[in-house]
C-alpha atoms as a PDB file:
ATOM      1  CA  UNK A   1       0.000   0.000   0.000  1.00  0.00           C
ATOM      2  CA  UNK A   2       2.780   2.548   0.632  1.00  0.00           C
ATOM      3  CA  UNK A   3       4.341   1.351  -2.412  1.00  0.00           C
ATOM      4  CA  UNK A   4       1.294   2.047  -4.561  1.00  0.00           C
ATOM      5  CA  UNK A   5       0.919   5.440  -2.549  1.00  0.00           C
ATOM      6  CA  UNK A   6       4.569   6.555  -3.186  1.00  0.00           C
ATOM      7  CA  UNK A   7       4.429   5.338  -7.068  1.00  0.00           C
ATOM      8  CA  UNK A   8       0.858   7.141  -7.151  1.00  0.00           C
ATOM      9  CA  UNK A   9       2.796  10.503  -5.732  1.00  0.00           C
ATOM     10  CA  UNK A  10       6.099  10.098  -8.085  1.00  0.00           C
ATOM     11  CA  UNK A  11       3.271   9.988 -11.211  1.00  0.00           C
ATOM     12  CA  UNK A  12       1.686  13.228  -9.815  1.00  0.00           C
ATOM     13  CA  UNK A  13       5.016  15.279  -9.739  1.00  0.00           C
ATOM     14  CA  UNK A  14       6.053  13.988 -13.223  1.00  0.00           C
ATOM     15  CA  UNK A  15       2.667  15.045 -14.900  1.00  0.00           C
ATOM     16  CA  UNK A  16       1.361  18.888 -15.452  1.00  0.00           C
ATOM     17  CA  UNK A  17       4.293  20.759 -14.181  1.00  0.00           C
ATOM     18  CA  UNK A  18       7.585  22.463 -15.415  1.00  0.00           C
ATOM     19  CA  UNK A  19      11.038  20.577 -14.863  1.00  0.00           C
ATOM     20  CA  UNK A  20      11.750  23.437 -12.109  1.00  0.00           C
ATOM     21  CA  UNK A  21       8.628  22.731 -10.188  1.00  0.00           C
ATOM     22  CA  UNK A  22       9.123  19.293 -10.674  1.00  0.00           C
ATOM     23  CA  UNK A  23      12.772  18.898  -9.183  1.00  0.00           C
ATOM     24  CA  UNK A  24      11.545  21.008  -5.999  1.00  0.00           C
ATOM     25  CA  UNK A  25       8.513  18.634  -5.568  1.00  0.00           C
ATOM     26  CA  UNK A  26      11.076  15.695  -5.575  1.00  0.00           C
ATOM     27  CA  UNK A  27      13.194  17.381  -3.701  1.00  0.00           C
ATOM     28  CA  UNK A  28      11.614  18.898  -0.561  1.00  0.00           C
ATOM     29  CA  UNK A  29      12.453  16.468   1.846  1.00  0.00           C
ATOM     30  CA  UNK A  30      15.839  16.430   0.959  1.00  0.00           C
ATOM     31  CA  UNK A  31      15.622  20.059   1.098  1.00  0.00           C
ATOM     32  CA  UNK A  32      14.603  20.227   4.892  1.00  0.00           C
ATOM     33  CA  UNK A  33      17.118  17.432   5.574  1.00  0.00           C
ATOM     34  CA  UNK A  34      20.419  19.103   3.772  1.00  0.00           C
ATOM     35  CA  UNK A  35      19.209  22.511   6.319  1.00  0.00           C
ATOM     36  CA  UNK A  36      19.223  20.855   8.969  1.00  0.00           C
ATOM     37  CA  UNK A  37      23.162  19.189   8.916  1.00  0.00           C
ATOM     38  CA  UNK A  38      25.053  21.044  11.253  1.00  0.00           C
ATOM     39  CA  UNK A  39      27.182  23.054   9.025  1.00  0.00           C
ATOM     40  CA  UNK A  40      23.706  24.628   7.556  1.00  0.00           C
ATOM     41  CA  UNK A  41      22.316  25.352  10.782  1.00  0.00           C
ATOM     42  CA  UNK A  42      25.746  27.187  11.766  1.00  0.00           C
ATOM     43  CA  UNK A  43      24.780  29.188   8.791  1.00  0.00           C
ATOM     44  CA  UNK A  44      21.120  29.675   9.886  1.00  0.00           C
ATOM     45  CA  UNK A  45      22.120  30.922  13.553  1.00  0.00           C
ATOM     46  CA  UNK A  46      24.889  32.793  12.501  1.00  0.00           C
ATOM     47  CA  UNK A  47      27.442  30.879  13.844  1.00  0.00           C
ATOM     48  CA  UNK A  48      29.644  29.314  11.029  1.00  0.00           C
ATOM     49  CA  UNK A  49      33.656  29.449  11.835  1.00  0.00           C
ATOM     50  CA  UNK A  50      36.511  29.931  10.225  1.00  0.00           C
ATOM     51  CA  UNK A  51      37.507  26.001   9.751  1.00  0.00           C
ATOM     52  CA  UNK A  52      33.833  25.109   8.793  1.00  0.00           C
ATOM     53  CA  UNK A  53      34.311  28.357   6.249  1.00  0.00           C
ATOM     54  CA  UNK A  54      37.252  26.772   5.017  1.00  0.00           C
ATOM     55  CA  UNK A  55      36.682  22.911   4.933  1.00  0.00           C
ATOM     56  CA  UNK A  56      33.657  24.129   2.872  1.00  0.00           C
ATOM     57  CA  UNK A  57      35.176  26.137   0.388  1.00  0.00           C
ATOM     58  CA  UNK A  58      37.879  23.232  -0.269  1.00  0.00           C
ATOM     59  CA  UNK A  59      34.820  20.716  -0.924  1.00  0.00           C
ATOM     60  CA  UNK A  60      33.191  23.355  -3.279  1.00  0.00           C
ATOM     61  CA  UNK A  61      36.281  23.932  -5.225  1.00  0.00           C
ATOM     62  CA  UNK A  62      36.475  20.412  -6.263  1.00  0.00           C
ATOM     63  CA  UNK A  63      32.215  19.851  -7.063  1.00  0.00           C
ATOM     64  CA  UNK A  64      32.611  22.722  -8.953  1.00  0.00           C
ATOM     65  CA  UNK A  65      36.015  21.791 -10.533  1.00  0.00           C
ATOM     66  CA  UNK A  66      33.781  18.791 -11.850  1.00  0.00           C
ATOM     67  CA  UNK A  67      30.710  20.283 -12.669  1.00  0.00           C
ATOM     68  CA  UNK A  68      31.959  23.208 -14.859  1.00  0.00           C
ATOM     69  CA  UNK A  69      34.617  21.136 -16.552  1.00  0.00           C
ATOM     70  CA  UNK A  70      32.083  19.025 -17.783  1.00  0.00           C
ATOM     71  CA  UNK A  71      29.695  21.974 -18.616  1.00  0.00           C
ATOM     72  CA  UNK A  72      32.187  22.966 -20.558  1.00  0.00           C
ATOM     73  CA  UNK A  73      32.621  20.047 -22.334  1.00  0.00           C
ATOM     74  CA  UNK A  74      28.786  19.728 -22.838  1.00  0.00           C
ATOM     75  CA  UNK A  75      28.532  23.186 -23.771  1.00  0.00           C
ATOM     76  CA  UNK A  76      26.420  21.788 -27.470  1.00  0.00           C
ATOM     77  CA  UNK A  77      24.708  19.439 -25.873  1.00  0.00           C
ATOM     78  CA  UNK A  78      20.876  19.946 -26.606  1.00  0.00           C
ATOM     79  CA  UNK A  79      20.466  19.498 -22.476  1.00  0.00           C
ATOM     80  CA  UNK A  80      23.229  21.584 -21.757  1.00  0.00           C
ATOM     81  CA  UNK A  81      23.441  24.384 -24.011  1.00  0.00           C
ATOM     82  CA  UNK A  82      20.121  26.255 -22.838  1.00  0.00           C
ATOM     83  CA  UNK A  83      21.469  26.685 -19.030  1.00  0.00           C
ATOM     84  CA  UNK A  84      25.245  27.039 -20.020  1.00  0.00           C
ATOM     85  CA  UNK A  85      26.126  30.539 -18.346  1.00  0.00           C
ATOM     86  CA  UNK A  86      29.486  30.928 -17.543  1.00  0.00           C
ATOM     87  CA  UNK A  87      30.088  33.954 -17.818  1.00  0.00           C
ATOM     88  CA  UNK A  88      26.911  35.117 -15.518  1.00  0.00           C
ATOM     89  CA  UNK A  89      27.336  31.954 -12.977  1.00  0.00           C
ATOM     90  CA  UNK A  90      30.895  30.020 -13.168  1.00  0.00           C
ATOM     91  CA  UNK A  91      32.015  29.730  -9.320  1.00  0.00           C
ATOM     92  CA  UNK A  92      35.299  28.296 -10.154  1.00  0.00           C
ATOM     93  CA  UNK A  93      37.910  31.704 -10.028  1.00  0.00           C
ATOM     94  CA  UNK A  94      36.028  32.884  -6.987  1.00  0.00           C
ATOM     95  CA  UNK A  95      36.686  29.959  -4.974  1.00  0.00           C
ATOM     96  CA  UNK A  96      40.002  29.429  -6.193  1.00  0.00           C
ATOM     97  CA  UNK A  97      40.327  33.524  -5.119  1.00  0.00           C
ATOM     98  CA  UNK A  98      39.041  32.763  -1.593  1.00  0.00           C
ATOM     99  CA  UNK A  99      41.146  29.949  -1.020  1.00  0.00           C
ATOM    100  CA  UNK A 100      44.196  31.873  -1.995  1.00  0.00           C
ATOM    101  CA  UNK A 101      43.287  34.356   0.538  1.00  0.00           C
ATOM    102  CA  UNK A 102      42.756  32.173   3.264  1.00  0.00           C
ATOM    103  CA  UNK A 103      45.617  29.100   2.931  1.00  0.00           C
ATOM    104  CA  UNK A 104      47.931  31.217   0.683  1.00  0.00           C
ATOM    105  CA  UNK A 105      49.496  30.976  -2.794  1.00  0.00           C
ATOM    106  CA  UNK A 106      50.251  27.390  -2.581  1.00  0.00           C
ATOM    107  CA  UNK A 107      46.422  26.545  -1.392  1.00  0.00           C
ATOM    108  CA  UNK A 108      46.641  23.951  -3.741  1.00  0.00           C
ATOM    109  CA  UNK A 109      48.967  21.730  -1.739  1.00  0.00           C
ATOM    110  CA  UNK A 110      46.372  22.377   1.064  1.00  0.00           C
ATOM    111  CA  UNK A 111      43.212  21.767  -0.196  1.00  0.00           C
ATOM    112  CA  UNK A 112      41.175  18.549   1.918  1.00  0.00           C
ATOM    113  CA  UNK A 113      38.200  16.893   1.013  1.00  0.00           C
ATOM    114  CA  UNK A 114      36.459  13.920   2.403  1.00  0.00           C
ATOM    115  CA  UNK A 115      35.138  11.274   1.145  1.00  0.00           C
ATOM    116  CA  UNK A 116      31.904  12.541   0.415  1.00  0.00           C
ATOM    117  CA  UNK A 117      32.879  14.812  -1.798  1.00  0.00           C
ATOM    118  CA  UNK A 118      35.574  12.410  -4.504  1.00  0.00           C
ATOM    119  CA  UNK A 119      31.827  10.482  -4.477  1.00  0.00           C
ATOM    120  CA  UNK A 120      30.016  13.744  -5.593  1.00  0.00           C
ATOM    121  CA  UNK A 121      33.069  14.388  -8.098  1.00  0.00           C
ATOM    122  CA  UNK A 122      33.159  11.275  -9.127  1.00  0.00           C
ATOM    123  CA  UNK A 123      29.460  11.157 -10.239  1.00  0.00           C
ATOM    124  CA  UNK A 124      29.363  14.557 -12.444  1.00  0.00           C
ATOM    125  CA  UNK A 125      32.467  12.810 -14.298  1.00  0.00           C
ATOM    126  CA  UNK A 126      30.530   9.682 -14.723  1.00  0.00           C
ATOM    127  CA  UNK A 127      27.455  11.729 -15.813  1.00  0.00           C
ATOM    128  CA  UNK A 128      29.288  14.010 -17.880  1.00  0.00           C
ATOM    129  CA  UNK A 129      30.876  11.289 -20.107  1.00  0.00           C
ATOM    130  CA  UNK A 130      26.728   8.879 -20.032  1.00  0.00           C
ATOM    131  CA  UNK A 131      24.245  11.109 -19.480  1.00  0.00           C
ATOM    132  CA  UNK A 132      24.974  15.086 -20.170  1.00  0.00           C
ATOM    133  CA  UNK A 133      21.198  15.770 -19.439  1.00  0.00           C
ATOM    134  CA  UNK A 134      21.584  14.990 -15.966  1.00  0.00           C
ATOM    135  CA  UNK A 135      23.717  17.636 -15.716  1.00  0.00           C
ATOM    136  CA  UNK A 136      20.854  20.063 -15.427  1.00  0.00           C
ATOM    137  CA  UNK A 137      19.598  18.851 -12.552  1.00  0.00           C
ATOM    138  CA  UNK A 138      23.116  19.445 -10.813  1.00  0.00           C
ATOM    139  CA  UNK A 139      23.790  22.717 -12.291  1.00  0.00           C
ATOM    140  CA  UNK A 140      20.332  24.013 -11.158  1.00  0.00           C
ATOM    141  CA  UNK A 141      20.431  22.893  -7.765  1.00  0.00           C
ATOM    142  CA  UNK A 142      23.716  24.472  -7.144  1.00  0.00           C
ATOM    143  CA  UNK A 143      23.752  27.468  -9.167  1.00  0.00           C
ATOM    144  CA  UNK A 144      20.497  28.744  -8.686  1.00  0.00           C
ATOM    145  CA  UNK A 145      21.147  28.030  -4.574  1.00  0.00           C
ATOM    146  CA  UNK A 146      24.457  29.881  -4.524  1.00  0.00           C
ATOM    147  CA  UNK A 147      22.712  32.718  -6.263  1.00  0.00           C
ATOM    148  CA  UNK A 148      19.816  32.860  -4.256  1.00  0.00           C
ATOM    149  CA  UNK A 149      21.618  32.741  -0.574  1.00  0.00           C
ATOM    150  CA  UNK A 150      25.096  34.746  -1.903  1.00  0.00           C
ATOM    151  CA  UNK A 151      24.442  38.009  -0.414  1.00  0.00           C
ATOM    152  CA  UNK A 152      22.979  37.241   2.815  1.00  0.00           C
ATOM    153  CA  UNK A 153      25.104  34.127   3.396  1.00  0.00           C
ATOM    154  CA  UNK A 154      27.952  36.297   2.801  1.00  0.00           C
ATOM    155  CA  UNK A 155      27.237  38.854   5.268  1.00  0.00           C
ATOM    156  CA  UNK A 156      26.847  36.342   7.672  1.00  0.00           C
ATOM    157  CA  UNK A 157      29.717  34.748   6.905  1.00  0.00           C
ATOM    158  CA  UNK A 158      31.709  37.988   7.270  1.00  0.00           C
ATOM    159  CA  UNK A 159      30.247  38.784  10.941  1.00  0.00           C
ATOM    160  CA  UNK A 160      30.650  35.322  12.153  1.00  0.00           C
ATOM    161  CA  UNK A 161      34.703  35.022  10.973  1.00  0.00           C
ATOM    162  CA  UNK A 162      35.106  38.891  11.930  1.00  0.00           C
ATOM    163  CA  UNK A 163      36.347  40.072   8.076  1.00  0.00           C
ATOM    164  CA  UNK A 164      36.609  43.394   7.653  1.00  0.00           C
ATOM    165  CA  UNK A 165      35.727  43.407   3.502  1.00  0.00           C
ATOM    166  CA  UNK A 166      34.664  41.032   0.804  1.00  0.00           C
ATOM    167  CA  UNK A 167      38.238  39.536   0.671  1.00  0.00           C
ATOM    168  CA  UNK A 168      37.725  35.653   1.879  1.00  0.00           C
ATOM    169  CA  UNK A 169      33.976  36.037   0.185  1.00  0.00           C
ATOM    170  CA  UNK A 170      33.878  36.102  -3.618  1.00  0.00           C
ATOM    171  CA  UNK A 171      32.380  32.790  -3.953  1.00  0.00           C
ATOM    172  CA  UNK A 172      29.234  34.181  -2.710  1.00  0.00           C
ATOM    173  CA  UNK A 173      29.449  37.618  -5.072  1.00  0.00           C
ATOM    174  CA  UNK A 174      27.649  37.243  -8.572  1.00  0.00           C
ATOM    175  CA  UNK A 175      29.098  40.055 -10.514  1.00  0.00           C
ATOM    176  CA  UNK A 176      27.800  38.977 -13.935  1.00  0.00           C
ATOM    177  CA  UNK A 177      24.061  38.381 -13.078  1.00  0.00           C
ATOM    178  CA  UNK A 178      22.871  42.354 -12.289  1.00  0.00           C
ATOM    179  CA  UNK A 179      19.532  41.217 -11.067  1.00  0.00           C
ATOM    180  CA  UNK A 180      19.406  37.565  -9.640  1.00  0.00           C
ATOM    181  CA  UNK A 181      15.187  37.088  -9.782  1.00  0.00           C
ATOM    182  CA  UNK A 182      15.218  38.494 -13.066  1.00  0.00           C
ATOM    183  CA  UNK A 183      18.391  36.301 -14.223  1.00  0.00           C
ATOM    184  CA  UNK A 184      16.659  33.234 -11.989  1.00  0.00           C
ATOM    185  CA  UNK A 185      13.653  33.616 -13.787  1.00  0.00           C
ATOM    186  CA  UNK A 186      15.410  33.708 -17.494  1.00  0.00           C
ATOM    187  CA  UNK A 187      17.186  30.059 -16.373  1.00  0.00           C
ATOM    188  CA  UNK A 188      14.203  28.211 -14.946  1.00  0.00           C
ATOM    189  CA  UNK A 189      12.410  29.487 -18.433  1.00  0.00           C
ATOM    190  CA  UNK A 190      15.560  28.049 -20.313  1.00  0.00           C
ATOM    191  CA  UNK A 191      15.522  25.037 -18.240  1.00  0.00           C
ATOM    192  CA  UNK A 192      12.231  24.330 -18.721  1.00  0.00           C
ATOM    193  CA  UNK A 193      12.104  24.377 -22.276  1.00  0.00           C
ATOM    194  CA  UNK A 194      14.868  21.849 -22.391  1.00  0.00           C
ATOM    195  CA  UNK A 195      13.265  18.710 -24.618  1.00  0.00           C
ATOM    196  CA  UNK A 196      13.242  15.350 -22.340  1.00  0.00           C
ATOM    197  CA  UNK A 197      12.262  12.028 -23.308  1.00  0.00           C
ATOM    198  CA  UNK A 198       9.811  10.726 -20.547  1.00  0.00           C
ATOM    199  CA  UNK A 199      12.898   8.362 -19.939  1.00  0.00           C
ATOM    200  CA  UNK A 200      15.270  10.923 -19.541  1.00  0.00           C
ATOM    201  CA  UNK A 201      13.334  13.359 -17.865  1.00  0.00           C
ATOM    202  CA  UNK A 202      12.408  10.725 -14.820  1.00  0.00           C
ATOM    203  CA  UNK A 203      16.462  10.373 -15.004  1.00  0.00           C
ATOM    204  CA  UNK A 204      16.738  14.297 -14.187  1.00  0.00           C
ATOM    205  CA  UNK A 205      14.184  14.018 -11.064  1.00  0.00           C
ATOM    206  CA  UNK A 206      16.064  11.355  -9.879  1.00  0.00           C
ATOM    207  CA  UNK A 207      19.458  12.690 -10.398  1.00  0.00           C
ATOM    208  CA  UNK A 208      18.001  15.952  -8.386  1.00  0.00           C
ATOM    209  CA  UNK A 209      17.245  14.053  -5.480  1.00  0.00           C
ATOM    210  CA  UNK A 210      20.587  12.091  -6.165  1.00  0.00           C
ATOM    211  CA  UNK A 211      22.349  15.671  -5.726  1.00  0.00           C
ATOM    212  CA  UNK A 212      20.476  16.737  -2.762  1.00  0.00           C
ATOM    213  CA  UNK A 213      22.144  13.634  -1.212  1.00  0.00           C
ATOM    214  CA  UNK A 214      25.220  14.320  -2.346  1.00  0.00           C
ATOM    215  CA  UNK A 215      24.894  17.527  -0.881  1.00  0.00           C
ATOM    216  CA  UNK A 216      24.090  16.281   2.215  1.00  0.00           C
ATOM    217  CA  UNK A 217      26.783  14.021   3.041  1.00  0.00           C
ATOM    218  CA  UNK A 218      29.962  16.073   2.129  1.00  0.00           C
ATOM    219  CA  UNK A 219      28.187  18.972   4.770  1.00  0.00           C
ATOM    220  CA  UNK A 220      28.406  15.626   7.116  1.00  0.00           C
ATOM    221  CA  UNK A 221      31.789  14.870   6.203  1.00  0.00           C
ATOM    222  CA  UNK A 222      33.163  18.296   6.661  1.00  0.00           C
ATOM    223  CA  UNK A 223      31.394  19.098   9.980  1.00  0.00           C
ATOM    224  CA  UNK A 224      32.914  15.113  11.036  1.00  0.00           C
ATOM    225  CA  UNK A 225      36.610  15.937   9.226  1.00  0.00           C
ATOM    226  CA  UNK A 226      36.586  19.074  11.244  1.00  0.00           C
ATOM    227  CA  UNK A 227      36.351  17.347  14.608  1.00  0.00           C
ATOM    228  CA  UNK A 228      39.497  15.156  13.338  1.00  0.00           C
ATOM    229  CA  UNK A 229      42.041  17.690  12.378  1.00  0.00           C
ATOM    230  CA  UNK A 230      43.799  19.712  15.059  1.00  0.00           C
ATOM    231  CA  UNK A 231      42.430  23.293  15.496  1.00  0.00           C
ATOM    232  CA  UNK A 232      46.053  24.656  15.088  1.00  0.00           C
ATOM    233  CA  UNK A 233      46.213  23.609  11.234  1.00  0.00           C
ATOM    234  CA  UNK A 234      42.274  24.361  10.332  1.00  0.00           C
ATOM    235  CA  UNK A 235      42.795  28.519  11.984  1.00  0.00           C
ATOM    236  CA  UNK A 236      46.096  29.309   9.826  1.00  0.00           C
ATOM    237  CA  UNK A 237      44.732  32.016   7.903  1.00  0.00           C
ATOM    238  CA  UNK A 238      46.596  33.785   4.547  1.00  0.00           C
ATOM    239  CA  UNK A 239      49.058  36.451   5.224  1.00  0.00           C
ATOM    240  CA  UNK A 240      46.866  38.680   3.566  1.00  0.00           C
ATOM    241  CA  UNK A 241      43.957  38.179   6.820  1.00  0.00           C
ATOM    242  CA  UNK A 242      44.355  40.558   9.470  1.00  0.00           C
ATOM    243  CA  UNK A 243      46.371  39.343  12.623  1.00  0.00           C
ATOM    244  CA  UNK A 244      43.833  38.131  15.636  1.00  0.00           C
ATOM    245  CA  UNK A 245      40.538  39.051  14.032  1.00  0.00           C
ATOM    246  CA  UNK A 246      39.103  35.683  13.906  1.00  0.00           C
ATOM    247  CA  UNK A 247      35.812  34.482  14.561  1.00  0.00           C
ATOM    248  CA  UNK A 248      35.791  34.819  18.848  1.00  0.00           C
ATOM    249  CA  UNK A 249      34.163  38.326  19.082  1.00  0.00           C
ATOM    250  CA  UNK A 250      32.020  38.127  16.803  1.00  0.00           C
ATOM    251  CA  UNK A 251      30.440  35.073  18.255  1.00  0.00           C
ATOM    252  CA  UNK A 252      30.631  36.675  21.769  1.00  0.00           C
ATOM    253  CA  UNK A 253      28.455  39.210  20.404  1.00  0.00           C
ATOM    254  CA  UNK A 254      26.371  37.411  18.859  1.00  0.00           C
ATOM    255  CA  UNK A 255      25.847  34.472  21.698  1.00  0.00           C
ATOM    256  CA  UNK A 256      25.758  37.469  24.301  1.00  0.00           C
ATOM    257  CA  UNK A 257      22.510  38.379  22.991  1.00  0.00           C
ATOM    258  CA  UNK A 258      19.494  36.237  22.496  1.00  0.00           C
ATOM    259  CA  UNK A 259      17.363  38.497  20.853  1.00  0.00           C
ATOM    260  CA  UNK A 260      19.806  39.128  17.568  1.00  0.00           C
ATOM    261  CA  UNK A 261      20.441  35.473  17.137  1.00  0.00           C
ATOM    262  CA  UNK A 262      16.934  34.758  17.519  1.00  0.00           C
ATOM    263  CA  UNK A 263      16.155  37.155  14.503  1.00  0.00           C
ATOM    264  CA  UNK A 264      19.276  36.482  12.746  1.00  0.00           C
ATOM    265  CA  UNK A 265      17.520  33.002  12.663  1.00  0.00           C
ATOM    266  CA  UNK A 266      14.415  34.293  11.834  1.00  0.00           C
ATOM    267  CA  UNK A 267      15.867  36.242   8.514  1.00  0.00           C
ATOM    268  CA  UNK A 268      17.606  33.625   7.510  1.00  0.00           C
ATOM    269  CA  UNK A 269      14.992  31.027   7.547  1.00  0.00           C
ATOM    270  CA  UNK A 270      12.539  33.603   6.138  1.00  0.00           C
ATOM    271  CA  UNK A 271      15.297  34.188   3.258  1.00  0.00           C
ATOM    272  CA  UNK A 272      15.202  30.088   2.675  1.00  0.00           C
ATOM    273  CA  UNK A 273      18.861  30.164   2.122  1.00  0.00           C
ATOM    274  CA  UNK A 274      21.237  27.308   2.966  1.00  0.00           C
ATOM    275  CA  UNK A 275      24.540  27.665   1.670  1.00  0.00           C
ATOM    276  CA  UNK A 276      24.106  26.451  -1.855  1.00  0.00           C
ATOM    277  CA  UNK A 277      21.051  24.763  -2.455  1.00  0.00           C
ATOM    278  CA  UNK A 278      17.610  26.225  -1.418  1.00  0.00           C
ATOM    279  CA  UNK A 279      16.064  29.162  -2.516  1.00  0.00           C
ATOM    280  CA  UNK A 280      15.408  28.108  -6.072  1.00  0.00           C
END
């Protein structure tokens, strides 16, 4: 009987609707899962720290490494080519620019990633090379999140680690997109008119779900790699950072005072923005 009632519910959300409405029907569970992992909710309360910052940013650097390397290399595929915006939404120079500023010029050496996330790389690869059209389903759950939650996310992430400017924070900056519900609408209206099979459409709902996951267990895997490396490595910041300005004041202030991490809270869950995936 729950079979039948799950099959009956899967039929529902593939009939009648656009591909965007679709993937956030599939999705919403996952959704209110992947916001509730404890890096999101450091997000939420205003709370996130310099190592989470940082563990994050590494983990994004290679998903997106993937991702837009095999956008690229889809760029004239018929599944592809409708959402391919670099130049509006590529995230790959601003990460490798925050990472710079945090580890240093040779970030590259110390970039870490868990598991989690070779399993999320691994899977765009695979995709990229079988089944370009699933692509879309990746592209829009990331890009369209990132865009969504950049500017408040940002701002919180500059209060909670105690910057002074947007250095450490590009990733979250959209320079190329001048108005992001105007741009947000132009994509889902591209995505949507993206030709499926019925075949290959079920494939994209699936693979949306598929990345929510993914999502969901590299924020697990960063929050659980955290614990394991020594605080001493994970708070080296860039010589570029300011000396002593890290992430204790801030906090102070904000865990000093109920009432503005109460509404800090508030606006954020009123936003719907978790770092990267919500807020289609």
């Amino acid at each position: 009987m729950e079979t039948e009632k799950k099959t009956q519910t899967a039929e529902e959300q593939m009939t009648g609707s656009d591909l965007s409405e679709q993937i956030k029907a599939v999705t919403k569970e996952s959704h209110v899962r992947a916001e509730n992992t404890e890096l999101m909710l450091s997000f939420q309360r205003g709370q996130v720290t310099m190592p989470q910052h940082k563990l994050l940013l590494c983990s994004l650097y290679e998903v997106y490494k993937a991702l837009e390397e095999e956008m690229d290399r889809n760029a004239h595929h018929p599944s592809v080519a409708p959402i391919y915006f670099p130049t509006e939404l590529a995230r790959l120079d601003t990460l490798k620019k925050d990472l710079e500023y945090f580890y240093g010029p040779d970030w590259r050496q110390k970039v870490v990633v868990p598991a989690a996330t070779k399993r999320y790389c691994h899977r765009l690869r695979q995709i990229g090379k079988e089944n370009p059209e699933f692509l879309v389903a990746h592209a829009y759950t990331r890009y369209l999140g990132d865009l969504s939650g950049g500017q408040v996310l940002g701002r919180i992430a500059q209060k909670s680690m105690g910057l002074s400017g947007s250095e450490g924070l590009s990733f979250f900056a959209f320079p190329g997109v001048s108005s992001p519900n105007r741009f947000k609408q132009l994509y889902r209206s591209r995505m949507n008119s993206v030709e499926l099979t019925e075949e290959e459409r079920a494939g994209v709902l699936e693979e949306a779900v598929r990345a929510f996951e993914f999502n969901i267990q590299v924020f697990d895997d960063v929050h659980n790699l955290l614990l394991s490396i020594p605080d001493s490595k994970l708070q080296t910041r860039s010589t570029h950072s300011t000396p002593g300005k890290m992430l204790q004041i801030p906090r102070a202030i904000i865990q000093s005072s109920l009432l503005l991490s109460t509404l800090l809270g508030l606006f954020v869950a009123l936003a719907t923005v978790s770092l990267g995936i919500y807020a289609f």
